[in-house]
Protein backbone atom coordinates (compact mmCIF):
# COMPACT_ATOMS: atom_id res chain seq x y z
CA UNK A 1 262.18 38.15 150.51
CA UNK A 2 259.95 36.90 147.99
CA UNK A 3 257.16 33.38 149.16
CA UNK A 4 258.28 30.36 147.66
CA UNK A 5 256.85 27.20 147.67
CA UNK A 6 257.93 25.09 150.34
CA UNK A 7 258.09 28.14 152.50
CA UNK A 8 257.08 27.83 156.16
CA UNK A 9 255.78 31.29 157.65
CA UNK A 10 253.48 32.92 160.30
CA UNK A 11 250.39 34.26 159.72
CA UNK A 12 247.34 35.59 161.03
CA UNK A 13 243.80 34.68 160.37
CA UNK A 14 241.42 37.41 159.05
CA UNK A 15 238.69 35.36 157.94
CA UNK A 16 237.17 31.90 158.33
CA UNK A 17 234.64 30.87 155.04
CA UNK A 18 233.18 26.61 155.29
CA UNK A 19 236.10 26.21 152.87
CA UNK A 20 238.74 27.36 154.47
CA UNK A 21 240.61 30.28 156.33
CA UNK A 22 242.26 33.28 155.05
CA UNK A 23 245.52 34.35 156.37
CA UNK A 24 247.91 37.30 156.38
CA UNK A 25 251.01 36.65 155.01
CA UNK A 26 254.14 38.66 155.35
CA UNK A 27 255.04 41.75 152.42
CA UNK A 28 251.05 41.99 152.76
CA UNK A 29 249.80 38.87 150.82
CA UNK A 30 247.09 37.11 151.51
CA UNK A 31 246.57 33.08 151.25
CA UNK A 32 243.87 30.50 151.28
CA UNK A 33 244.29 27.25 153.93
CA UNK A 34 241.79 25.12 152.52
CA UNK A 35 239.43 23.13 154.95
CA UNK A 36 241.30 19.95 153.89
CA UNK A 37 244.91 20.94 155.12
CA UNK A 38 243.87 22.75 158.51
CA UNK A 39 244.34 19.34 160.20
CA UNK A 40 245.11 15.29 159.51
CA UNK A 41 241.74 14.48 161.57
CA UNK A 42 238.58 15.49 159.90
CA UNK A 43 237.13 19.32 160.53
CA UNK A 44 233.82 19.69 160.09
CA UNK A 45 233.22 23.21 160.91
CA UNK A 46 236.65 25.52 160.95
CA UNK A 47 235.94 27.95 163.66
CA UNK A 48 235.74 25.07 165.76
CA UNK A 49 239.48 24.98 165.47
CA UNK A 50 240.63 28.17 164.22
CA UNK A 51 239.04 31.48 164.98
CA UNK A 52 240.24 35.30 163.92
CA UNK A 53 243.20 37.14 164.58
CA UNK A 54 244.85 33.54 165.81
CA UNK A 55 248.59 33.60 164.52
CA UNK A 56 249.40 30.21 162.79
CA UNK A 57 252.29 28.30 160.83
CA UNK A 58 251.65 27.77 157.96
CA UNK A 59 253.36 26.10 154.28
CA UNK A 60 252.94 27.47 151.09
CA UNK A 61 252.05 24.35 148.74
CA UNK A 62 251.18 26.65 145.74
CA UNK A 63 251.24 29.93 144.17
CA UNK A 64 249.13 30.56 141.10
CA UNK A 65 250.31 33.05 138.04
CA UNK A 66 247.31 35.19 138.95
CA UNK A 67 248.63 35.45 142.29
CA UNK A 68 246.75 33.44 144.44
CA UNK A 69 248.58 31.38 147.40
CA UNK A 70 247.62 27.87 148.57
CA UNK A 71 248.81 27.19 152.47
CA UNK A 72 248.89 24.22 154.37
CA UNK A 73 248.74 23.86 157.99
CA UNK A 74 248.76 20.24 158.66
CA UNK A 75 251.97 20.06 156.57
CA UNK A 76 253.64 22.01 158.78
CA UNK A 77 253.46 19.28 161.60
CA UNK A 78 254.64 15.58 161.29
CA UNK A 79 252.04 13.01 160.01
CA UNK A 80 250.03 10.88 162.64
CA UNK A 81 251.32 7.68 162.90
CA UNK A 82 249.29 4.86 160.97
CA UNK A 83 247.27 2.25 163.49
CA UNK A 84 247.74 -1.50 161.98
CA UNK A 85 243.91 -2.49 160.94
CA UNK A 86 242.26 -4.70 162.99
CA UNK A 87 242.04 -8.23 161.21
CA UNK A 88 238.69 -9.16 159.44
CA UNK A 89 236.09 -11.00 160.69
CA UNK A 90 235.36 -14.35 159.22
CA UNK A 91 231.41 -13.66 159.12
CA UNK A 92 231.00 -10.88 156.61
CA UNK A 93 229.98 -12.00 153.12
CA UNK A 94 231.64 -11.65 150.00
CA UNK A 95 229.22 -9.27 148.76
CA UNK A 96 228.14 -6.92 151.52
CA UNK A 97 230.59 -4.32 151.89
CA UNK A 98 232.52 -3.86 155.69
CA UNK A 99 231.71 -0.89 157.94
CA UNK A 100 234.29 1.61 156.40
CA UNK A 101 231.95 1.26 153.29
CA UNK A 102 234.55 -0.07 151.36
CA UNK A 103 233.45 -3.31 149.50
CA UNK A 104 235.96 -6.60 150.29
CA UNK A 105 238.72 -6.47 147.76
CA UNK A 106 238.47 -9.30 144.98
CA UNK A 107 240.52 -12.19 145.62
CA UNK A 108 240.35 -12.84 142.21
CA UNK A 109 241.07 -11.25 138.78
CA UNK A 110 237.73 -10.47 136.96
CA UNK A 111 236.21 -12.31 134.43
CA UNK A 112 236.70 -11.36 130.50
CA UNK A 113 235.49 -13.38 127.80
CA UNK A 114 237.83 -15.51 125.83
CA UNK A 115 237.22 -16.57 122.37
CA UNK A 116 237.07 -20.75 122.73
CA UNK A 117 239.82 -22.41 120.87
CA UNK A 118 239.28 -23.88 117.05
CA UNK A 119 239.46 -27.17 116.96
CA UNK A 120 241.18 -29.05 113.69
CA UNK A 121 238.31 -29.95 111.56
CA UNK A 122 239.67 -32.53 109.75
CA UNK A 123 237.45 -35.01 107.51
CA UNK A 124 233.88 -32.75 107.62
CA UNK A 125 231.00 -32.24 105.21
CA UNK A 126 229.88 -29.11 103.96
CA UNK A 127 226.81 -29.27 106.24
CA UNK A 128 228.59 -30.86 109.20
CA UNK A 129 230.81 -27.90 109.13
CA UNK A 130 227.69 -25.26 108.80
CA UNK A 131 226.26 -26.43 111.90
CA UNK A 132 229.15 -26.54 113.74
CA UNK A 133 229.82 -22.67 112.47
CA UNK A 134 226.09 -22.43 113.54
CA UNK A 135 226.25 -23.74 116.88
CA UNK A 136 229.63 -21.71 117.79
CA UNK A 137 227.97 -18.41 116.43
CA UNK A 138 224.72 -18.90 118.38
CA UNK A 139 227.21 -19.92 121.96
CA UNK A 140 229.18 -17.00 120.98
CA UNK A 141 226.56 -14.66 121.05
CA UNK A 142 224.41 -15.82 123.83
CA UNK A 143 227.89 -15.27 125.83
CA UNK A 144 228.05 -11.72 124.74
CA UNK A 145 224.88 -11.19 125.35
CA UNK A 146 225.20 -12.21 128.80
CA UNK A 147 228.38 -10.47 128.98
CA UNK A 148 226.39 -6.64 128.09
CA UNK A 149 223.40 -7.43 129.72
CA UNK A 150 225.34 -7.68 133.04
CA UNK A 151 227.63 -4.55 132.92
CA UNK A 152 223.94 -2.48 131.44
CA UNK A 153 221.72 -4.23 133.43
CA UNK A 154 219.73 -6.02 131.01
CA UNK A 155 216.93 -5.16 128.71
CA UNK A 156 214.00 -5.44 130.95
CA UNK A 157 215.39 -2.65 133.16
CA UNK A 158 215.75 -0.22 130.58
CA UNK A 159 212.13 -0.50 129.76
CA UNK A 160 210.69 2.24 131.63
C-alpha cells in the first residue's frame, strides 16, 4: 500500500536535526516532522520531547515529486482548546503596543487624502481665479508633502 496524503502511520525516529525529526516510514521511506508540527505548544529544543528509536504517529501532510515526505505529529491529536482572552486594561495607551507585542488594533479606518471638492466659480476675474488656482495648488501640495514625508520619514532623516 502506497502513502497518501492524509495518511496516519507509525514510525520510528532515526534522527533528531534543530529542524525537525526524521522518521521511518513503512515500505522503507523516510519523512521529515518539521519542528513546527511535533507539538501545538512551542518546542524549543526537539530531543527534549522526542529522542531516537521512539515509535510515533504520525500524518503525512505532503509528498513532493522528488520524493520527499512532510509528517505531522500534532495533527494527529485533537487541537487544544482556545482560552477566551482576558479583557484589556483601560491604562495602556493607544500607541504603546500590549505585552503579546502586538500593537492595539485601530479603531479607526486610516487616513487617505481626498481631493477637496470644486466649488462653482461663478462671476470671477481672470486674476481672482489665478489665485484661487494658486492657493489650492500650494494647499494641495503642502498636503502631499506631508502625506510622503510621514510614510518616508521626512527629508531631514534621510540626510545622513
Amino acid at each position: 500500500m502506497a502513502l497518501q496524503v492524509g495518511d496516519i502511520v507509525e514510525g520510528k525516529v532515526t534522527g533528531i536535526k534543530p529542524f525537525g525529526a526524521f522518521i521511518a516510514l513503512p515500505e522503507k521511506k523516510t519523512g521529515l516532522v518539521h519542528i513546527s508540527e511535533v507539538s501545538y505548544e512551542f518546542v524549543q529544543d526537539l530531543a527534549a520531547v522526542l529522542e531516537p528509536g521512539q515509535t510515533v504517529k504520525v500524518k503525512v501532510i505532503s509528498i513532493a515529486p522528488d520524493g520527499k515526505i512532510a509528517l505531522s505529529i500534532k495533527r494527529t491529536q485533537p487541537a487544544p482548546e482556545r482560552g477566551s482572552r482576558p479583557p484589556r486594561s483601560q491604562g495602556q495607551g493607544s500607541g504603546a503596543p500590549r505585552q503579546g507585542g502586538r500593537p492595539p488594533k485601530r479603531e479607526a479606518p486610516p487616513r487617505v487624502w481626498q481631493p477637496k471638492p470644486v466649488q462653482p466659480q461663478g462671476d470671477m476675474s481672470f486674476e481672482d481665479m489665478m489665485a484661487r488656482y494658486k492657493s489650492q495648488s500650494e494647499e494641495k501640495i503642502a498636503d502631499l508633502k506631508r502625506v510622503t514625508e510621514n510614510h518616508r520619514g521626512g527629508y531631514s532623516r534621510r540626510r545622513g
